[in-house]
Protein backbone atom coordinates (compact mmCIF):
# COMPACT_ATOMS: atom_id res chain seq x y z
CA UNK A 1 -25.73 -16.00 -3.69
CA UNK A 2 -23.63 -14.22 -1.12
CA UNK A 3 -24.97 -10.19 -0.43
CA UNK A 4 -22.98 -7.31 -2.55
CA UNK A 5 -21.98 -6.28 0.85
CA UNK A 6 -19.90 -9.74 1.64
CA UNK A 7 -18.29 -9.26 -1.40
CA UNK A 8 -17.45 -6.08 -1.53
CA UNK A 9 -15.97 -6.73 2.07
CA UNK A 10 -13.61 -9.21 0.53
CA UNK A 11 -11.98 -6.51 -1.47
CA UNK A 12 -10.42 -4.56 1.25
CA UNK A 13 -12.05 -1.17 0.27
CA UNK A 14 -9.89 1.07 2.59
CA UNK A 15 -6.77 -0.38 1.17
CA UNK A 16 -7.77 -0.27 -2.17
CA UNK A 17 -8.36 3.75 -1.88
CA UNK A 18 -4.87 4.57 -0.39
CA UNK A 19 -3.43 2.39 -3.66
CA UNK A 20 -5.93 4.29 -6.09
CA UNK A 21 -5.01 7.70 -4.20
CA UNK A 22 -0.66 6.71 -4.88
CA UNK A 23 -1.52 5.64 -8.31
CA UNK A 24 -3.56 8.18 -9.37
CA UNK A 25 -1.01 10.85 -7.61
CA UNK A 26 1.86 8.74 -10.20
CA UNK A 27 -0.64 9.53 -13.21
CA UNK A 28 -0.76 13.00 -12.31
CA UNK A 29 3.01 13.89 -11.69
CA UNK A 30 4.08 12.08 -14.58
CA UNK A 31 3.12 14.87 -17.03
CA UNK A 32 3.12 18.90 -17.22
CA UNK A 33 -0.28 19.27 -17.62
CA UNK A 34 -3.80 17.87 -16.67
CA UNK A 35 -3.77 13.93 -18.07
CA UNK A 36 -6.80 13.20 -20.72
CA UNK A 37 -9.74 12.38 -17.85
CA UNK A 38 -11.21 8.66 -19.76
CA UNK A 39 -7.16 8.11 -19.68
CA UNK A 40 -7.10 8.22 -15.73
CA UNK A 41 -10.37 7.13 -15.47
CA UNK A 42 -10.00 3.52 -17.10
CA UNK A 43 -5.97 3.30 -15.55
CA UNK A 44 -8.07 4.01 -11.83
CA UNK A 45 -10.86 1.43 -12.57
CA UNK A 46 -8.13 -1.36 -13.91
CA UNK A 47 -5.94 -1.18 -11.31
CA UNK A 48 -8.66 -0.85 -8.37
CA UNK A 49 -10.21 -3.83 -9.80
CA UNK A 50 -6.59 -5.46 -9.92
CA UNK A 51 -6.22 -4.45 -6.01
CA UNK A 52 -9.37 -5.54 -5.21
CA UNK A 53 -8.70 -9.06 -6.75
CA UNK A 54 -5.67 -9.05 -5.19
CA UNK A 55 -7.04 -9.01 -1.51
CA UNK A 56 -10.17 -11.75 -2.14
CA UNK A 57 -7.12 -14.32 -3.15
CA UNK A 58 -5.49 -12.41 -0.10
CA UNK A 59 -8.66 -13.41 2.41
CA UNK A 60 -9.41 -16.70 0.24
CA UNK A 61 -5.30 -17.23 1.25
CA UNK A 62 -5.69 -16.73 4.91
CA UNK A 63 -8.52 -18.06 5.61
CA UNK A 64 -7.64 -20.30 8.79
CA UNK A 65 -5.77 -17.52 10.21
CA UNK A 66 -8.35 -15.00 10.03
CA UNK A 67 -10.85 -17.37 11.88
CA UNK A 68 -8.06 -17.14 15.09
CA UNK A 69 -7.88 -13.31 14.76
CA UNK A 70 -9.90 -10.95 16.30
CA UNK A 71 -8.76 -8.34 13.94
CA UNK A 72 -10.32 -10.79 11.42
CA UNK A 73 -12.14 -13.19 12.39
CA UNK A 74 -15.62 -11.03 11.65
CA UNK A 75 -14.07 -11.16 7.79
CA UNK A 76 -16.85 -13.13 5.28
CA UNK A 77 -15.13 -16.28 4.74
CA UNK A 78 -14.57 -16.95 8.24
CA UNK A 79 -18.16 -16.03 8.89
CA UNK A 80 -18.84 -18.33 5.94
CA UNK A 81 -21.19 -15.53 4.37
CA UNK A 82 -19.05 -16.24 1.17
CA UNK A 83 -17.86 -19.98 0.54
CA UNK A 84 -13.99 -20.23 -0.75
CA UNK A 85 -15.13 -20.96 -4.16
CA UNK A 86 -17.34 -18.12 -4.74
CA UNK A 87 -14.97 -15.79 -3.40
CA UNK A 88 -12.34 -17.17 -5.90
CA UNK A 89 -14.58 -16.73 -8.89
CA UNK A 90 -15.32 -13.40 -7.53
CA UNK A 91 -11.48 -12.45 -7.43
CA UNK A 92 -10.74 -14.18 -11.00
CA UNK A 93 -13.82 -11.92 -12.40
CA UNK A 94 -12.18 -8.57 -10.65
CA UNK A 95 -8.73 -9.30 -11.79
CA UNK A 96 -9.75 -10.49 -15.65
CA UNK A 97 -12.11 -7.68 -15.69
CA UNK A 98 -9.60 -5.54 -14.50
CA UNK A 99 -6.35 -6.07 -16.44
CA UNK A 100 -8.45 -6.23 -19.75
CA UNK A 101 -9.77 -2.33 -18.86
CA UNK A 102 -6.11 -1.47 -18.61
CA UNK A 103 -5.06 -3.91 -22.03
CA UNK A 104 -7.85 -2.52 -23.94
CA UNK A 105 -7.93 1.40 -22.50
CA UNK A 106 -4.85 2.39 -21.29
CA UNK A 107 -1.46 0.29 -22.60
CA UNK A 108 0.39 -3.02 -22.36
CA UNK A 109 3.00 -1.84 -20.00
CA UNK A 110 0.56 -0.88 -17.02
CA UNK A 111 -1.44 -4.50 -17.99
CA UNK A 112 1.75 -6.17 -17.38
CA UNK A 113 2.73 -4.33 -14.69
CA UNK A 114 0.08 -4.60 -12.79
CA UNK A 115 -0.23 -7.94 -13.24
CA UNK A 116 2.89 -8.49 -11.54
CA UNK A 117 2.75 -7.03 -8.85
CA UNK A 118 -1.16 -8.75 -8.59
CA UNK A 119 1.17 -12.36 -8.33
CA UNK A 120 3.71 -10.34 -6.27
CA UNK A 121 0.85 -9.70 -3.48
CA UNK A 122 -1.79 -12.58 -4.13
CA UNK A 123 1.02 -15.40 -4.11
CA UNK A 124 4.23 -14.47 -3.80
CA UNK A 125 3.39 -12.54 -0.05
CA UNK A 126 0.28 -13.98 0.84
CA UNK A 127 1.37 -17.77 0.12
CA UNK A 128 5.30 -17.99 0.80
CA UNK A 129 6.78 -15.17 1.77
CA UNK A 130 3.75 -14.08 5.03
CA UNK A 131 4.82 -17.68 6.21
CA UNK A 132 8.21 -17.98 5.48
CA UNK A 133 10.19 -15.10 6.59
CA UNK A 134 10.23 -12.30 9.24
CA UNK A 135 11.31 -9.84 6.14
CA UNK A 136 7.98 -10.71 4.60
CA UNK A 137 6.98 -7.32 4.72
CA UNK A 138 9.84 -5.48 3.56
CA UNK A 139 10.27 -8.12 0.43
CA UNK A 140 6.41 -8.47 -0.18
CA UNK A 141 6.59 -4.51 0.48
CA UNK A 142 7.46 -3.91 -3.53
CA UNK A 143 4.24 -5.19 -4.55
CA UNK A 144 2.13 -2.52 -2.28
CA UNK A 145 4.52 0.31 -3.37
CA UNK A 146 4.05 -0.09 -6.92
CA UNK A 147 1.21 1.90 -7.80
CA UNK A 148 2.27 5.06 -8.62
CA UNK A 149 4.59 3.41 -10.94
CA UNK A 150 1.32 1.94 -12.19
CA UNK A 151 -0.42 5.12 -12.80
CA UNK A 152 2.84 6.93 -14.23
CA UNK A 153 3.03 4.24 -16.82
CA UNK A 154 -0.63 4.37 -17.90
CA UNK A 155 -0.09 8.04 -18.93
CA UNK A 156 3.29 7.79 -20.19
CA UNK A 157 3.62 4.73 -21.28
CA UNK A 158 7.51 4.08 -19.09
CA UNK A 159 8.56 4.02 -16.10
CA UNK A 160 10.47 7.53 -15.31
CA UNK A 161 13.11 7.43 -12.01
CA UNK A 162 10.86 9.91 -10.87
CA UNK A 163 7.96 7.32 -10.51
CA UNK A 164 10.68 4.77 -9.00
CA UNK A 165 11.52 7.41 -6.23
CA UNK A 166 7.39 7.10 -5.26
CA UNK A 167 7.89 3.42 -5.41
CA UNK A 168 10.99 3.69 -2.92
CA UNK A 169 8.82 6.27 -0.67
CA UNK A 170 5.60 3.65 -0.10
CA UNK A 171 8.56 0.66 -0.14
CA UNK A 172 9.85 2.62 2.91
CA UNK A 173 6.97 3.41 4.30
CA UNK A 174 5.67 -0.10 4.46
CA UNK A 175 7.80 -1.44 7.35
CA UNK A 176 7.36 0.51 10.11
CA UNK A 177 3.35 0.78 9.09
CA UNK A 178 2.63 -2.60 9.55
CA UNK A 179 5.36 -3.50 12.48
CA UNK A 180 3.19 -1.25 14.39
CA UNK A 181 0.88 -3.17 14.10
CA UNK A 182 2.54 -6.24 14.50
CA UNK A 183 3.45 -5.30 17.94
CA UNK A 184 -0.18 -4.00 18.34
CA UNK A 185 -1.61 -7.37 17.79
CA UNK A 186 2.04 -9.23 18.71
CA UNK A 187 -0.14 -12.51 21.07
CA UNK A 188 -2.54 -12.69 17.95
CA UNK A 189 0.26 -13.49 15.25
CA UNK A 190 2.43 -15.64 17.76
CA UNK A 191 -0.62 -17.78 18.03
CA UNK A 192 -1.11 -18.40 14.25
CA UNK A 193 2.34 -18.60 13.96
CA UNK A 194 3.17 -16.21 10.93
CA UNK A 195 6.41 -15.18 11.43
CA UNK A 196 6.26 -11.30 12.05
CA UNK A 197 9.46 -9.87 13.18
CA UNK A 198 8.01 -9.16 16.17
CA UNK A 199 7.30 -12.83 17.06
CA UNK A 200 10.51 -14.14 15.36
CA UNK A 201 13.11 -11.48 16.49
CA UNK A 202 11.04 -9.85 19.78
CA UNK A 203 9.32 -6.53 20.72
CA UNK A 204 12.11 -4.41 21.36
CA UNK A 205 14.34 -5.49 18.12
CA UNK A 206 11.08 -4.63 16.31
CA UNK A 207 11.11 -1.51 18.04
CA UNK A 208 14.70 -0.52 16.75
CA UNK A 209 13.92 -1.61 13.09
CA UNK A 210 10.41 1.09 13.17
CA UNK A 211 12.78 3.48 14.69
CA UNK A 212 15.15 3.24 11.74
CA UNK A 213 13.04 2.73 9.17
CA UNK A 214 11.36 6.33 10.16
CA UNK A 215 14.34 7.71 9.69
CA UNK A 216 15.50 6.22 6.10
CA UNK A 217 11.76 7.23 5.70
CA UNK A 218 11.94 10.67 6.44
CA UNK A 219 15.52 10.71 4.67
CA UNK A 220 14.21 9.32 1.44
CA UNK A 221 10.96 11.85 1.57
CA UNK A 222 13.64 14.70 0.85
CA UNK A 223 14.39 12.98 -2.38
CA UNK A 224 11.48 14.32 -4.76
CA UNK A 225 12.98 17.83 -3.67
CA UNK A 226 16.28 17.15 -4.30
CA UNK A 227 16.14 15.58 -7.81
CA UNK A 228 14.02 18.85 -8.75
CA UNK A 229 11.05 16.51 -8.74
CA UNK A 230 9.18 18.64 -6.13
CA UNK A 231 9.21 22.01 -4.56
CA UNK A 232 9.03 24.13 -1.21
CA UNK A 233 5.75 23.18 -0.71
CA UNK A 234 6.29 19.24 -0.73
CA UNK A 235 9.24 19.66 1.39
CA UNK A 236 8.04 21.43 3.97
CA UNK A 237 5.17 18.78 3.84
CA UNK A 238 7.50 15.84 4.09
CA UNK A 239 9.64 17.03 7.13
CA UNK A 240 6.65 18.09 9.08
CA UNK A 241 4.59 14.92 8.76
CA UNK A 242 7.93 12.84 8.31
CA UNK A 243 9.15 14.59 11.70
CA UNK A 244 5.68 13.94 13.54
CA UNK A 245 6.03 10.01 12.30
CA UNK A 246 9.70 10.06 13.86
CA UNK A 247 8.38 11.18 17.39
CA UNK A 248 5.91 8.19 17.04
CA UNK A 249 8.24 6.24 15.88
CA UNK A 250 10.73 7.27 19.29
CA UNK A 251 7.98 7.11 21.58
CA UNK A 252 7.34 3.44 20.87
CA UNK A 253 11.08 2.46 21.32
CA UNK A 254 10.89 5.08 24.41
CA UNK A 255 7.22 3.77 26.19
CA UNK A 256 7.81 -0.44 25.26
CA UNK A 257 4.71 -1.07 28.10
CA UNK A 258 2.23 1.42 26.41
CA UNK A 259 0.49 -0.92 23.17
CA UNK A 260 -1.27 1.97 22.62
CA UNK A 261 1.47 3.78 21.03
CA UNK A 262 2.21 1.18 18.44
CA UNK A 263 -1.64 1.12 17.45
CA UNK A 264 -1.37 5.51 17.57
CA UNK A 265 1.31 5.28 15.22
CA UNK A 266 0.13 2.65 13.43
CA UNK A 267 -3.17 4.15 12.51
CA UNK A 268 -0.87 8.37 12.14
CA UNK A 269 1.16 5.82 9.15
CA UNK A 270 -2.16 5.79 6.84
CA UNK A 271 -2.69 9.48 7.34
CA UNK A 272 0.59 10.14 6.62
CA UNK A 273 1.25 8.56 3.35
CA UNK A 274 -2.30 10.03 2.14
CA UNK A 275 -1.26 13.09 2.98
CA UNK A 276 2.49 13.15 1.54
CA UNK A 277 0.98 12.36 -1.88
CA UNK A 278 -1.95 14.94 -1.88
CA UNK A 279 1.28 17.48 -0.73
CA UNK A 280 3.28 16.34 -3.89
CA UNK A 281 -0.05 16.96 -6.22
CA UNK A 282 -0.24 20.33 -4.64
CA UNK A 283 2.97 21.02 -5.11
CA UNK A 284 3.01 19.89 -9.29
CA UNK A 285 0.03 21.79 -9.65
CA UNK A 286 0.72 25.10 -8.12
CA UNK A 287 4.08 24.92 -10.10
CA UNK A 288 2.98 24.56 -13.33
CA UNK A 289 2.57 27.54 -15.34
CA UNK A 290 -0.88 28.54 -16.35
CA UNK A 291 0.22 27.06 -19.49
CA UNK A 292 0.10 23.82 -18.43
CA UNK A 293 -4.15 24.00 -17.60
């Protein structure tokens, strides 16, 4: 039997939290008031478990790429600390386990829901799209930005264009994250051949594509604000950390011989999207009336 640990390291723990942090943030916006606790509770524990499945058929996927990787070559299936079939019992338990919480405990629409965008990431990205096209990321970029819609529907039960305009924010978001890396670990990726735009279209076309997709980003970020979704304190939130991601963002397409930079902004991307979301549950909260507690 492999160790908890091995497991648990197929998950992707880190990237699990920044989902359950967006989804949980939906859940919370979605409604005037405090959500029933159990309610968020179960929604966080299905789709966690969902995300976690997600990433062992994501490592169980890319296997024989990690091994190449140094970024992930240490991973437990390369290490063979976890053979491919446990780990794909291991994801089938998370993801059955997971999508009944949400069936049984929250509602059908999150179950499905979730479910999709589970075959969006596990198969659709991982086993075509990663290999198949340059835009891999921005296509197979719907199925990491659709957590908040997740955790609006488990409270409300739809999906409100206020819980699409999160979507579109992470959907954003996602490009110029991972390009940064990308160009970060650019001689890793050419020699596995996945076709990352910055193997397939070159460093400096990459660079121009993070340096507009920064600015749709920070353009988009204004959006919550504008449809009344959000108020002074988001936006001053989202110009100030959208602002510090666009002088990454120019001093990548500015410095092309420092790698450094892309890895800098790569790693300022995370903290940023954590903390746009804790700024918008700030915001809802100190807006509500005392009413609403």
């Amino acid at each position: 039997m492999p160790a908890l640990s091995d497991l648990l390291g197929l998950c992707k723990l880190k990237v699990v939290a920044l989902i359950l942090l967006t989804a949980v943030v939906g859940m919370l916006l979605s409604v005037p008031y405090i959500p029933d606790y159990a309610l968020v509770l179960n929604a966080s524990i299905g789709i966690g478990l969902a995300s976690a499945s997600a990433a062992v058929f994501n490592h169980i996927v890319d296997e024989k790429i990690d091994l190449q990787m140094s970024r992930t070559d240490q991973r437990p299936l390369p290490q063979q600390k976890v053979s491919r079939n446990q780990a794909l019992v291991w994801g089938l338990f998370l993801g059955i386990v997971g999508l009944s919480i949400l069936y049984f405990l929250v509602n059908t629409i999150t179950t499905v829901l979730t479910f999709i965008s589970l075959i969006g990431y596990a198969v659709v990205y991982t086993m075509y799209l990663k290999r198949a096209t340059p835009q891999n990321i921005v296509i197979g970029g719907a199925a990491g930005a659709a957590p908040p819609v997740l955790g609006w529907a488990a409270i409300t039960g739809d999906v409100h264009a206020h819980a699409l305009l999160l979507f579109l924010i992470v959907f954003v978001w996602t490009p110029p994250h991972f390009w940064a890396l990308a160009i970060y670990r650019y001689e890793e990726y050419k020699k596995v051949d996945v076709p990352m735009l910055p193997v397939t279209h070159g460093i400096p076309y990459t660079r121009v594509q993070i340096l507009l997709y920064t600015v749709l980003l920070l353009l988009v970020t204004l959006l919550p604000y504008l449809t009344g979704m959000s108020g002074a304190i988001y936006l001053i939130s989202a110009v100030v950390l959208g602002v510090i991601f666009l002088i990454y963002a120019i001093k990548i397409y500015t410095r092309p011989d420092d790698p450094k930079i892309a890895f800098a902004t790569f790693l300022y991307s995370v903290n940023y999207l954590m903390l746009l979301f804790i700024a918008l549950l700030i915001d809802h909260y100190l807006l509500l009336p005392l009413g609403g507690f």
